[in-house]
Protein backbone atom coordinates (compact mmCIF):
# COMPACT_ATOMS: atom_id res chain seq x y z
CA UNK A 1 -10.81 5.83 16.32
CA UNK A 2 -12.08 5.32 12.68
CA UNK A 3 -8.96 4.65 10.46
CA UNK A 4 -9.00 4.54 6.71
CA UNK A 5 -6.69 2.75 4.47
CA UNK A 6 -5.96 3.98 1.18
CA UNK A 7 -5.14 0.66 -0.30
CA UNK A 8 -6.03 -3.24 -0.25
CA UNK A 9 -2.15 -4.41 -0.99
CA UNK A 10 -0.90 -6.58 1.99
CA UNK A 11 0.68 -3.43 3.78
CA UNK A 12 -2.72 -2.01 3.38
CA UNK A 13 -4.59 -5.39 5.09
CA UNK A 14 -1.52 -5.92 7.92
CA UNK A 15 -2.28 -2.49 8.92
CA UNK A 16 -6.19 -2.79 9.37
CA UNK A 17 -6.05 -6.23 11.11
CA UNK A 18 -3.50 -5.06 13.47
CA UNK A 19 -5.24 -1.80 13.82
CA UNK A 20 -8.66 -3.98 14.83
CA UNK A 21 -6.56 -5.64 17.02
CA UNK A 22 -5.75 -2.44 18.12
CA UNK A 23 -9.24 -1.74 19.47
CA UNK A 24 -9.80 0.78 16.34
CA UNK A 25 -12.47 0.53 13.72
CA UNK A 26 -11.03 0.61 9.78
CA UNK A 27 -12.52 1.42 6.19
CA UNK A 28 -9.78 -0.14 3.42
CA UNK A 29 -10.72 1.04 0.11
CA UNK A 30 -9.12 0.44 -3.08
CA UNK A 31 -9.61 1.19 -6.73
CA UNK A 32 -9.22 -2.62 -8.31
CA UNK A 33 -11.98 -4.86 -8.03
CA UNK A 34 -9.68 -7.48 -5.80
CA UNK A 35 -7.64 -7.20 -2.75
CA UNK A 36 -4.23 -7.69 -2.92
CA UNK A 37 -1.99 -5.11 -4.79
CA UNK A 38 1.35 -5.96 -6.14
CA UNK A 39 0.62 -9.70 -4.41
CA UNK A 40 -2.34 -10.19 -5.86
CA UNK A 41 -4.03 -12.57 -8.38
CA UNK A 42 -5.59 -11.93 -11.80
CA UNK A 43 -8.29 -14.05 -14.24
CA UNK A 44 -7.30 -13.77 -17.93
CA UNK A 45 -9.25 -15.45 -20.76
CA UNK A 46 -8.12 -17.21 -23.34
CA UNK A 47 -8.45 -17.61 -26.68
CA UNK A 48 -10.75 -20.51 -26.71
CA UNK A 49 -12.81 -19.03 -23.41
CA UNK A 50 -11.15 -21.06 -21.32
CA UNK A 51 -10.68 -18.81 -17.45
CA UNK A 52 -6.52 -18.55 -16.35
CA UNK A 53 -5.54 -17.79 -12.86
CA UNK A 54 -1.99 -15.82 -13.05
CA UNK A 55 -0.05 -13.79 -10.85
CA UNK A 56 0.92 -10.62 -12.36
CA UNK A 57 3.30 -9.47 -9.17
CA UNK A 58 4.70 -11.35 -6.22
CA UNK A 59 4.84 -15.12 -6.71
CA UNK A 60 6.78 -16.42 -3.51
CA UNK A 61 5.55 -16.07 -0.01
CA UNK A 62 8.03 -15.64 2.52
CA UNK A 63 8.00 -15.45 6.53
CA UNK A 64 4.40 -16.60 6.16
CA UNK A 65 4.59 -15.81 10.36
CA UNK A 66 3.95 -12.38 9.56
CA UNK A 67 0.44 -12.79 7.69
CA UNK A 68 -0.53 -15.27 10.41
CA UNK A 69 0.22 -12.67 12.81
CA UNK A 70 -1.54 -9.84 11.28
CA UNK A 71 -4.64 -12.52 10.87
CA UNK A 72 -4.37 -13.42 14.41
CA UNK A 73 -4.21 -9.92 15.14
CA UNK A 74 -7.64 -9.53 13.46
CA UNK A 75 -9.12 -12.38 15.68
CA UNK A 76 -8.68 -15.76 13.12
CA UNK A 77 -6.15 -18.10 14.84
CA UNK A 78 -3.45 -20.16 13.49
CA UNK A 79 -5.18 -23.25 12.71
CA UNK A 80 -8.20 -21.51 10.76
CA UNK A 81 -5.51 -19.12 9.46
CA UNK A 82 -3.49 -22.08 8.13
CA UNK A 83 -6.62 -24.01 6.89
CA UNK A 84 -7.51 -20.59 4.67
CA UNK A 85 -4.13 -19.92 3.31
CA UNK A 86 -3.58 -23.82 2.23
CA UNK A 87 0.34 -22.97 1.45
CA UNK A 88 2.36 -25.54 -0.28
CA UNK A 89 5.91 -25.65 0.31
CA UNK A 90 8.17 -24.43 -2.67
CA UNK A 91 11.47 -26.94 -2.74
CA UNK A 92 13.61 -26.47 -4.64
CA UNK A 93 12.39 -22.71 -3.59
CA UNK A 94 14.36 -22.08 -7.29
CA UNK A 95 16.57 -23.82 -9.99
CA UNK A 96 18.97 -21.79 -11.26
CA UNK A 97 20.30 -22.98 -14.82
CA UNK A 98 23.43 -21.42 -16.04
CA UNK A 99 25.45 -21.63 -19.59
CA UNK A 100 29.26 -22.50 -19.51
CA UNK A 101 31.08 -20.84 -16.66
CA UNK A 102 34.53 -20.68 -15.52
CA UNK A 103 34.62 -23.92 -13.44
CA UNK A 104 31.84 -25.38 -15.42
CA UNK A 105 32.72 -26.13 -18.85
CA UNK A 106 29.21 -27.42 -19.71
CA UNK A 107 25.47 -25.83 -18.76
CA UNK A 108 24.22 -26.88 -15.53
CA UNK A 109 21.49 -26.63 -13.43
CA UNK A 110 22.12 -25.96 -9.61
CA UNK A 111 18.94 -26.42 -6.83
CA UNK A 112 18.74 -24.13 -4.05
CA UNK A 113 18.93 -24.84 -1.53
CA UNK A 114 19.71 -28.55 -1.24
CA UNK A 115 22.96 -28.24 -4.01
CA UNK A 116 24.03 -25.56 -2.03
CA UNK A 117 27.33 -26.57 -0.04
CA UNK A 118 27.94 -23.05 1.65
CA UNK A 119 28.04 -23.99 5.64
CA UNK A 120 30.54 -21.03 6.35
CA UNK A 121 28.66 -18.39 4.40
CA UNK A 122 25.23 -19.48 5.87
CA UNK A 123 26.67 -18.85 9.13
CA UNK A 124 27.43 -15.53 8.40
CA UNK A 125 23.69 -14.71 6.58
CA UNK A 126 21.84 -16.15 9.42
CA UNK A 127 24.18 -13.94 12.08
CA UNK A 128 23.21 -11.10 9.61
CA UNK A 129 19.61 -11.88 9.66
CA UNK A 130 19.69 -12.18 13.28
CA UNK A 131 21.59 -8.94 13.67
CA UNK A 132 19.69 -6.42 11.53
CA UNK A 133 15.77 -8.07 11.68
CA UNK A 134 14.23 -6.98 14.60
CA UNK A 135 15.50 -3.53 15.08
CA UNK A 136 15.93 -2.42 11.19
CA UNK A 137 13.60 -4.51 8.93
CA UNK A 138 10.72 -5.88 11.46
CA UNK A 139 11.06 -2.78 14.24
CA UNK A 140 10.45 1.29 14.21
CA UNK A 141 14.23 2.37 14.30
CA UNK A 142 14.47 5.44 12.28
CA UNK A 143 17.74 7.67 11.82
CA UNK A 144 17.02 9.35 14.69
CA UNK A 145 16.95 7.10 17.37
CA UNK A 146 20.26 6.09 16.71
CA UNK A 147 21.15 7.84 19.82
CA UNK A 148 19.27 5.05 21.33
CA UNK A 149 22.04 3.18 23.05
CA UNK A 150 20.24 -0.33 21.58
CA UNK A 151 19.83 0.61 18.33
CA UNK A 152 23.11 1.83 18.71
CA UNK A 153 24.44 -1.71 19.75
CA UNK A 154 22.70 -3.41 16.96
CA UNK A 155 24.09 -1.46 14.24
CA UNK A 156 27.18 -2.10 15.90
CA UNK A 157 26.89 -5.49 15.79
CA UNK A 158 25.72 -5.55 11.54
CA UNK A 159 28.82 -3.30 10.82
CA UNK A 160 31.25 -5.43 12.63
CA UNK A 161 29.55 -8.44 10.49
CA UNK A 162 30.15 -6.15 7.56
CA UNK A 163 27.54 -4.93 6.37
CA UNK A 164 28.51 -2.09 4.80
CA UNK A 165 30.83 -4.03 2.64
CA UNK A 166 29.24 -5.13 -1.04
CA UNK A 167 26.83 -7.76 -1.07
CA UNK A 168 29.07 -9.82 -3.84
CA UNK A 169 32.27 -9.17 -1.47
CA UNK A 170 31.20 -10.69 1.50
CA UNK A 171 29.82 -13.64 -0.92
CA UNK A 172 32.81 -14.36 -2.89
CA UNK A 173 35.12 -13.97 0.02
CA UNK A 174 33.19 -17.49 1.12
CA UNK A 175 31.78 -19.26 -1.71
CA UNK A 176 33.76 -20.61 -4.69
CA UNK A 177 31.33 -22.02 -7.23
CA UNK A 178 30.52 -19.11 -9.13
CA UNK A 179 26.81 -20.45 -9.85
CA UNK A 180 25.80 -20.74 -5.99
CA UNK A 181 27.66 -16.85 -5.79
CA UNK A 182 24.56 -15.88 -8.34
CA UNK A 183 22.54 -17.88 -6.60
CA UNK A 184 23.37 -16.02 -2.86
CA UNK A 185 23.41 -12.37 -4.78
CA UNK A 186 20.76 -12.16 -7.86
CA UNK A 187 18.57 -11.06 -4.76
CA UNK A 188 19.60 -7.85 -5.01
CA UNK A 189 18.04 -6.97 -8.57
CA UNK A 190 14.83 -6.53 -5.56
CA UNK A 191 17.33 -4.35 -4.27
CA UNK A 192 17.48 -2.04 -6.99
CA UNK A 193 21.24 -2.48 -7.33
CA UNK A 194 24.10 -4.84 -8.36
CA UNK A 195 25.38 -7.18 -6.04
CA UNK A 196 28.65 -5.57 -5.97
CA UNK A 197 26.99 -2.33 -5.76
CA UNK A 198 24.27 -3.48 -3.00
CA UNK A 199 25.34 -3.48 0.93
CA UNK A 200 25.85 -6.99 2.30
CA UNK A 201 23.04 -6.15 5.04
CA UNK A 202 20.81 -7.63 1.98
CA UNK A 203 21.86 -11.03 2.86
CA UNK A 204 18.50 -10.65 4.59
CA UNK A 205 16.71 -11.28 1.68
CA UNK A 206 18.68 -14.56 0.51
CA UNK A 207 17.84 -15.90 3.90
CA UNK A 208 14.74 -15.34 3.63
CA UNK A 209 14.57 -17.24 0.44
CA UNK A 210 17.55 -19.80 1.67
CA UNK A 211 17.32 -20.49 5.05
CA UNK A 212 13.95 -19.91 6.11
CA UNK A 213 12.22 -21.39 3.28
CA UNK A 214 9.16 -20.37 0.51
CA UNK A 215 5.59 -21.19 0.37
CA UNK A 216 3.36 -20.68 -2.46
CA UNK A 217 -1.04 -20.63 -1.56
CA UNK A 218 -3.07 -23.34 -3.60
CA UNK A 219 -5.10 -21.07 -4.86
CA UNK A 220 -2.71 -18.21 -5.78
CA UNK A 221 -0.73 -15.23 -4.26
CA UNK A 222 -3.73 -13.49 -4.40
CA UNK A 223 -5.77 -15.86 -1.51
CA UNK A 224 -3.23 -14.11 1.31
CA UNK A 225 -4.64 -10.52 0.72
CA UNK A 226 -8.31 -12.69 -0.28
CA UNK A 227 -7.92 -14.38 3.50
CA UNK A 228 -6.87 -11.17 5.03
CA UNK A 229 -9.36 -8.95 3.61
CA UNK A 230 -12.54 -11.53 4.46
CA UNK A 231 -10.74 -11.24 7.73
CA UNK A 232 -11.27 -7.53 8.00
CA UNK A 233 -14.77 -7.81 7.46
CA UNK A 234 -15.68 -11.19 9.60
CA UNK A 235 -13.90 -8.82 12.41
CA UNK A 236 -16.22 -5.49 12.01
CA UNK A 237 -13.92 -3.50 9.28
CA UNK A 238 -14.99 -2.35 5.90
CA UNK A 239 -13.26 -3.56 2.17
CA UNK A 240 -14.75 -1.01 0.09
CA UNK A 241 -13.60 -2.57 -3.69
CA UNK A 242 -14.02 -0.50 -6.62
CA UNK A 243 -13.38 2.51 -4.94
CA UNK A 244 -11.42 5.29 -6.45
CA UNK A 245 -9.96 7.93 -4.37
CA UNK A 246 -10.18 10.87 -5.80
CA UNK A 247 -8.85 13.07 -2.51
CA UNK A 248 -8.80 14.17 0.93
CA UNK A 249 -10.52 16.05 2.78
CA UNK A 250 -9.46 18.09 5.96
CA UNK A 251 -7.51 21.49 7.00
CA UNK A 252 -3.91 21.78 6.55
CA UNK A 253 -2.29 19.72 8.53
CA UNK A 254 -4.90 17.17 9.66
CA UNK A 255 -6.76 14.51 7.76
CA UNK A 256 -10.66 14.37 8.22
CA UNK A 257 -11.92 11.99 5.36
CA UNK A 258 -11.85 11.18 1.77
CA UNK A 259 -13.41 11.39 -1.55
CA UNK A 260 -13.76 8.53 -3.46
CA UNK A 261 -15.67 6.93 -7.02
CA UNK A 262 -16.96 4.02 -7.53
CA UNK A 263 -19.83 2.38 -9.97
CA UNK A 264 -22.76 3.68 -7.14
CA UNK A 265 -21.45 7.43 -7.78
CA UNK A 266 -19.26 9.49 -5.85
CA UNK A 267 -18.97 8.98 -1.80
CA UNK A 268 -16.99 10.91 1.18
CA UNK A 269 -15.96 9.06 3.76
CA UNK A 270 -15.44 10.47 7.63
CA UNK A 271 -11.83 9.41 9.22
CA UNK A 272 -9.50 10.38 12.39
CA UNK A 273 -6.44 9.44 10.66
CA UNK A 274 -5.34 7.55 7.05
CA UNK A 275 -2.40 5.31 5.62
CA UNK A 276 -1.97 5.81 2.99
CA UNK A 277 -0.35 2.81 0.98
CA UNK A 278 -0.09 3.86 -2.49
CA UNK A 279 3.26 4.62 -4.61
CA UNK A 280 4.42 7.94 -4.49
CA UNK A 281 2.96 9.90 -7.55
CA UNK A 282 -0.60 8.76 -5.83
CA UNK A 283 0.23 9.28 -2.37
CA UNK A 284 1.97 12.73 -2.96
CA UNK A 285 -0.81 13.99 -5.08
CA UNK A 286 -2.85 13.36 -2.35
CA UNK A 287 -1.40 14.69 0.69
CA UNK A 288 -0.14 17.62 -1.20
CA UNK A 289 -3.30 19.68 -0.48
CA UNK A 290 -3.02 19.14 2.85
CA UNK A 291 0.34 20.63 3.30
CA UNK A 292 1.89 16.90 3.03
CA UNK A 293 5.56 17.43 1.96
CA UNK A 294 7.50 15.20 -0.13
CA UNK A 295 11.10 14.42 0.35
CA UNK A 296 13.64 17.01 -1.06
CA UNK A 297 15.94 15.02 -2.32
CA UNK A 298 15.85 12.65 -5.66
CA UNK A 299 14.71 9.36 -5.36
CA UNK A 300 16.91 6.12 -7.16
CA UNK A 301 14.39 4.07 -8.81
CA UNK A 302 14.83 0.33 -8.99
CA UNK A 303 14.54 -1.55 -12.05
CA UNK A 304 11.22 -2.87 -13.85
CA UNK A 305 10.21 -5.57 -15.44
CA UNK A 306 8.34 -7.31 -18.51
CA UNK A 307 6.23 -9.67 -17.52
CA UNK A 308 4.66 -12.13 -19.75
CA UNK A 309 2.06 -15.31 -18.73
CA UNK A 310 1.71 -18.20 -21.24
CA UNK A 311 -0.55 -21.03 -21.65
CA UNK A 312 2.60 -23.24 -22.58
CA UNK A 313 2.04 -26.53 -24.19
CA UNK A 314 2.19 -28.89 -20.98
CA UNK A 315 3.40 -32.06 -22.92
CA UNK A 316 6.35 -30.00 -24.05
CA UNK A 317 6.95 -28.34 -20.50
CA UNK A 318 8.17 -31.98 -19.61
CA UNK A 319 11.00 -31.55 -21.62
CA UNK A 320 12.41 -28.25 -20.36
CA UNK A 321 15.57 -27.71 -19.18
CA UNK A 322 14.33 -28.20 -15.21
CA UNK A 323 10.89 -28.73 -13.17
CA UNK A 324 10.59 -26.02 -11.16
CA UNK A 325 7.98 -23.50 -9.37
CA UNK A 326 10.94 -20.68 -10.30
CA UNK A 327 13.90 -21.50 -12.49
CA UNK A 328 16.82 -18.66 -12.82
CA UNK A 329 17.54 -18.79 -16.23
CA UNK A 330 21.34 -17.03 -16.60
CA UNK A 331 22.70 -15.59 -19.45
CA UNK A 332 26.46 -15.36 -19.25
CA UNK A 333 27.50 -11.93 -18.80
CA UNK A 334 25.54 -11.49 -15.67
CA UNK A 335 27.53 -8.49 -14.29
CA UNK A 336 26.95 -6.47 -17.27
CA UNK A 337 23.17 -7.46 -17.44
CA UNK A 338 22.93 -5.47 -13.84
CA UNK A 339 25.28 -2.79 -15.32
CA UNK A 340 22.42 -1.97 -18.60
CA UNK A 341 19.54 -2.54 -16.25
CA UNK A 342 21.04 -0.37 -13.28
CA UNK A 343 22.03 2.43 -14.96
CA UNK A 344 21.19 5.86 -14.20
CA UNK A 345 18.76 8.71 -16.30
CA UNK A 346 18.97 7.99 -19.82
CA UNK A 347 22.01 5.35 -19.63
CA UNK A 348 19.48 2.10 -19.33
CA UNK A 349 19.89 -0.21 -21.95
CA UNK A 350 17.64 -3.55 -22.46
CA UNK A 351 19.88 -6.95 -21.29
CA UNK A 352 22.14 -7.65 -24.25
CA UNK A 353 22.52 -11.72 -22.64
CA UNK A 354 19.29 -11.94 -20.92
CA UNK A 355 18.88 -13.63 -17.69
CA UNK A 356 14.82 -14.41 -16.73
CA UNK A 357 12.98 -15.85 -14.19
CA UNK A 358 10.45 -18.46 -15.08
CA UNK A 359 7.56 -19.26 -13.09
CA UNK A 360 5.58 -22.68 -13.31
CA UNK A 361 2.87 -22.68 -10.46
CA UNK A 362 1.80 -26.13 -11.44
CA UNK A 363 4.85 -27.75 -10.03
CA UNK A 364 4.02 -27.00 -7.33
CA UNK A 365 0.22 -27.16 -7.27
CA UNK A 366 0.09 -30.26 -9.34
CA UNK A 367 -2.75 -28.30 -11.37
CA UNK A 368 -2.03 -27.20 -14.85
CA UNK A 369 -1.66 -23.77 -15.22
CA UNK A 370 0.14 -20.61 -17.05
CA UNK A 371 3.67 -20.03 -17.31
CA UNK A 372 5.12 -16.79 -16.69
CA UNK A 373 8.33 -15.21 -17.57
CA UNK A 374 9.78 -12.11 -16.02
CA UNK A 375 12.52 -9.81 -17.93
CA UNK A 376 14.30 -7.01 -16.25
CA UNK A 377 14.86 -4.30 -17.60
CA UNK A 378 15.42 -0.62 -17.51
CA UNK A 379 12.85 1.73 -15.50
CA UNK A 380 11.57 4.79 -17.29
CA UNK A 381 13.91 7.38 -16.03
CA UNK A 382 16.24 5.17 -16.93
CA UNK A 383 15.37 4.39 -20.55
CA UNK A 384 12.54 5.91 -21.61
CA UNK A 385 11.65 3.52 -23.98
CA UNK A 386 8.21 3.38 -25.87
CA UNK A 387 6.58 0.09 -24.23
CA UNK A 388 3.24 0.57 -25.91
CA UNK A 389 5.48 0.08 -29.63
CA UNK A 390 8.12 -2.31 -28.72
CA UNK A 391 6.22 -4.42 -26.17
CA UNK A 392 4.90 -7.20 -28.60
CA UNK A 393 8.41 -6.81 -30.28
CA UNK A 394 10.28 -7.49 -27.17
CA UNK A 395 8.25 -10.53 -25.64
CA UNK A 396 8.63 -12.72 -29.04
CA UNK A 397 12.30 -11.97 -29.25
CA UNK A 398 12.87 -13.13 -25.84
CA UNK A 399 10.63 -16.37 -25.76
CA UNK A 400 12.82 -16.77 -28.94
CA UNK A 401 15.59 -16.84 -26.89
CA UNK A 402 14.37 -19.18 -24.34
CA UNK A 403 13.20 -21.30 -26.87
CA UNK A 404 16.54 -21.19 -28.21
CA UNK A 405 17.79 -22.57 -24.54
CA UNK A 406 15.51 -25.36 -24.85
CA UNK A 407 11.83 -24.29 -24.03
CA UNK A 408 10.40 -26.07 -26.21
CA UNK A 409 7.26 -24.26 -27.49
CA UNK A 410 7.75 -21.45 -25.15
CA UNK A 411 7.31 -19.30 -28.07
CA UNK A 412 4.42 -21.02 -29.35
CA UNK A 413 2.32 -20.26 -26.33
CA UNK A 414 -0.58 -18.18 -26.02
CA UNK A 415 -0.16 -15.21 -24.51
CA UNK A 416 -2.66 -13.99 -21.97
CA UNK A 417 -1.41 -11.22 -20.35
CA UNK A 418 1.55 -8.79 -20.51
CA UNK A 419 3.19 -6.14 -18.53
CA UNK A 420 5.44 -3.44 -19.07
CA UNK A 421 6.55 -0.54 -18.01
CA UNK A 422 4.42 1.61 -19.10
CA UNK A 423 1.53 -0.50 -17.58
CA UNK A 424 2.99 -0.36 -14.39
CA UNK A 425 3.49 3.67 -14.58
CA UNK A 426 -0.28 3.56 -15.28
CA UNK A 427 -1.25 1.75 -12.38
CA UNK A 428 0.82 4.84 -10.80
CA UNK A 429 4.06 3.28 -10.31
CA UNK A 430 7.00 5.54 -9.90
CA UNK A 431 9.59 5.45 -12.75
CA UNK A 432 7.20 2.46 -14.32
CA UNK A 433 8.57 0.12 -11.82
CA UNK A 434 7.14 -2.37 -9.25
CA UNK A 435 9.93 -2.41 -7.32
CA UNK A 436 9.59 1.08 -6.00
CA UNK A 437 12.70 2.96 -4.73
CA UNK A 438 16.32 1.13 -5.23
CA UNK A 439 17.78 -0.32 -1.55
CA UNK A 440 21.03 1.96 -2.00
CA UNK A 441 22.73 2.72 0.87
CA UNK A 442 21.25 6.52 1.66
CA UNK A 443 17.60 4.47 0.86
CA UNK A 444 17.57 1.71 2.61
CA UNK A 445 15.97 0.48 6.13
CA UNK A 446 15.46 3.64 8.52
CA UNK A 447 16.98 5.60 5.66
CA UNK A 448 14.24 5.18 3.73
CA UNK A 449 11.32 7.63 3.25
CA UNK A 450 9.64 7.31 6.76
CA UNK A 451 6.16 6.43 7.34
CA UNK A 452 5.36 9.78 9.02
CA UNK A 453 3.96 12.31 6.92
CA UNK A 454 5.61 15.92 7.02
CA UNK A 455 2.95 18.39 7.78
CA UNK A 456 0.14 16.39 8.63
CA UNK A 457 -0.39 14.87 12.32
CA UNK A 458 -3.06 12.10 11.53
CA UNK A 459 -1.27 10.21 8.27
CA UNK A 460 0.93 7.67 8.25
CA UNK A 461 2.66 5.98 4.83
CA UNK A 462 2.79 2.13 4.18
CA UNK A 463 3.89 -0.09 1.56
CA UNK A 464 7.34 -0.27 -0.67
CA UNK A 465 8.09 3.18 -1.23
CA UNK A 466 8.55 3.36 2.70
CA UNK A 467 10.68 1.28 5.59
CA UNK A 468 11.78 -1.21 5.01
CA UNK A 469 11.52 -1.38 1.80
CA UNK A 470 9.92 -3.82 -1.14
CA UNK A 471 8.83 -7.47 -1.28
CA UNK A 472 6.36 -9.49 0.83
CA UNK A 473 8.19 -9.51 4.01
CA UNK A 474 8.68 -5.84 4.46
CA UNK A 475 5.24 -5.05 2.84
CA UNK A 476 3.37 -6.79 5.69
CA UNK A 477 5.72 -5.32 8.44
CA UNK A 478 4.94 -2.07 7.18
CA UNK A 479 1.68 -2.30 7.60
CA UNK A 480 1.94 -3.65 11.47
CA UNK A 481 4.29 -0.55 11.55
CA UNK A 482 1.99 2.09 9.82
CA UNK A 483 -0.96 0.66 12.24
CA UNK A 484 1.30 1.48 15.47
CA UNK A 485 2.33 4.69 14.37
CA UNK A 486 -1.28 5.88 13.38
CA UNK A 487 -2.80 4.63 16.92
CA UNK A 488 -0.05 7.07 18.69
CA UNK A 489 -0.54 9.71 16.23
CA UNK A 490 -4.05 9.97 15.24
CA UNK A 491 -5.21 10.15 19.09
């Protein structure tokens, strides 16, 4: 069968290189000029001319086994895989610095994960991780095979470990420095939700980052969706970049190609099935002529971001507060940060005591490079704020603030590149947010908007809006998922 793939994002590649593996041809096309989506890389220019490599999206690399196993998959084996990729490791994989804290009269900075002494609480997220990975994150179980006596048994297992319980419970009930509890729960801003709020089932996401470890590529986030997409080609698929789709084609009920733009004019492309990767206002607006249904009930956006790279002063970077790839910069009200950011249609307020992530490449790399800084903040259901006025506003005040903390000419940097939300919403994000739908409980794993599309036979959904859900991780399983799912359905 001839697949196409709406989307060159790393669900978008996993699902064409396991669908070649698969025996099936593919046709990935995508409207941006690079592969790579939410994980890819970006060139900005500066001022003076000079070329900047940033990452405007994902900027860790988890489980790298899953993109060596969608480029195996494809034919490239571990060794050339490896070779390509050139990842670095990331240790400490962050620094997080925090102001006074009960316990901790004076600022500190705390290294995860070799100044974490947790033992007891590791236990527990690795038996976690152990218990809900391969059938809910990495496998197919959906809510209705629940009557499947071993998907019955595993969920069994991740209740009795309580995972049901909050996130920050299960956390505080076994760690007592109240820096390494931030430490084991900011993960679940990726959630969507609070830590006391989220499910502890999203200890799966601190182990990822804790005890299996992160890598960063030499050359950028962007060279894994680079390595997989020459991959697609070197094994018979098509990249098509540059290509926007403008539609589908077909009867209702059934897929039979697309219509898509590019700089030669338009083009329509013949298919026997599609996955479609993109967020939901895309994807639905799609599928919708086809008699593609979208779920009835409302969806619970996650959080956005403002995301700002620098070309920081690299003298002065030697004198910030740490040296690290990512440093966790905590204000001190941290619960009520998650309480203005969280909050539901019209309630979102902007962090009163900001808490940021900063993101220095060049430790890592040993290359000098931009800085970036990432800001949470509301979504646009949540606050509809006017990005396009306040954005400027917002980023000085902030650097201010980390200047403040003692980044020394933070707010003296150029900056090359910013994004809100309202940039993100343009680039047909739901609610203006990269993190797609929030992990609550009635969203999250098989809960979650399934990859099958209602009314249509031959088209499958990939990516964060669908299981299991956002980040690197789950964006690659999705794809291996999608291209299962397509091979049984489209034949």
């Amino acid at each position: 069968m001839h697949i196409g793939i709406i989307g060159a994002g790393l669900s978008g590649l996993s699902a064409a290189l396991h669908l070649i593996g698969a025996g099936h041809r593919v046709t990935v096309v995508d409207r941006d000029g690079r592969p790579g989506g939410r994980a890819g890389s970006a060139t900005v220019r500066g001022a003076d001319g000079r070329e900047h490599p940033v990452d405007p999206g994902a900027s860790v690399l988890t489980m790298p086994e899953l993109a060596f196993d969608a480029l195996a998959a494809g034919g490239l084996h571990r060794a050339a895989a490896a070779a390509a990729l050139d990842l670095l490791p990331v240790r400490p994989a962050y620094a997080g610095r925090f102001p006074a804290l009960p316990g901790h009269p004076e600022p500190s900075v705390l290294h995860v994960p070799d100044d974490l002494d947790t033992p007891e609480h590791a236990t527990w997220q690795r038996a976690m991780f152990d218990a809900a990975y391969p059938r809910f994150i990495a496998g197919d179980a959906a809510w209705g095979s629940y009557a499947n006596p071993r998907d019955l048994a595993a969920l069994g297992r991740i209740v009795r470990l309580g995972a049901l319980s909050s996130m920050q419970r299960q956390v505080d009930r076994r760690v007592d420095d109240v820096r390494a509890r931030r430490m084991l729960t900011f993960q679940a801003l990726y959630a969507g939700v609070s830590p006391s709020a989220a499910r502890a089932v999203y200890a799966v996401i601190s182990h990822m980052d804790v005890g299996l470890g992160v890598w960063y590529p030499r050359a950028g986030m962007g060279r894994v969706a680079e390595v997989m997409a020459e991959q697609v080609r070197r094994a018979g698929g098509e990249v098509l970049l540059g290509h926007d789709v403008i539609g589908l084609d077909g009867r209702r009920g059934r897929v039979t190609g697309l219509r898509c733009r590019s700089a030669a004019g338009a083009e329509r492309l013949a298919f026997d099935g599609v996955v479609v990767t993109a967020d939901s206002p895309v994807a639905d607006r799609l599928l919708a002529p086809l008699g593609g249904r979208p779920p009835r009930r409302r969806v619970r956006h996650s959080p956005s971001a403002v995301v700002v790279h620098l070309d920081a002063d690299p003298d002065l970077q030697q004198q910030w507060p740490t040296r690290a790839h990512h440093t966790l910069d905590f204000g001190a009200a941290w619960e009520r940060t998650f309480a203005e950011i969280t909050a539901t249609r019209g309630r979102g307020r902007l962090m009163s005591d900001p808490s940021f992530l900063v993101t220095r490449p060049s430790v890592s790399t040993g290359e000098a490079g931009p800085v970036s800084v990432l800001a949470p903040c509301p979504n646009l259901e949540s606050a509809a704020l006017d990005w396009d006025s306040i954005g400027a506003d917002y980023v000085r005040d902030f650097l201010g603030v980390l200047a403040a903390r003692g980044y020394r000419g933070i707010d003296a940097g150029e900056v090359l590149r910013v994004d809100t939300p309202a940039d993100w919403s343009r680039q047909g994000m739901s609610a203006g947010t990269p993190f797609a739908a929030a992990h609550t409980l009635g969203q999250t794993g098989p809960l979650r908007r399934p990859q099958a599309v209602p009314g249509i036979a031959n088209a499958v959904l990939a990516g964060s809006m669908t299981h299991p859900g956002v980040g690197v991780p789950p964006a690659l399983i999705s794809g291996r998922l999608a291209a299962e799912r397509i091979g049984r359905d489209a034949g």
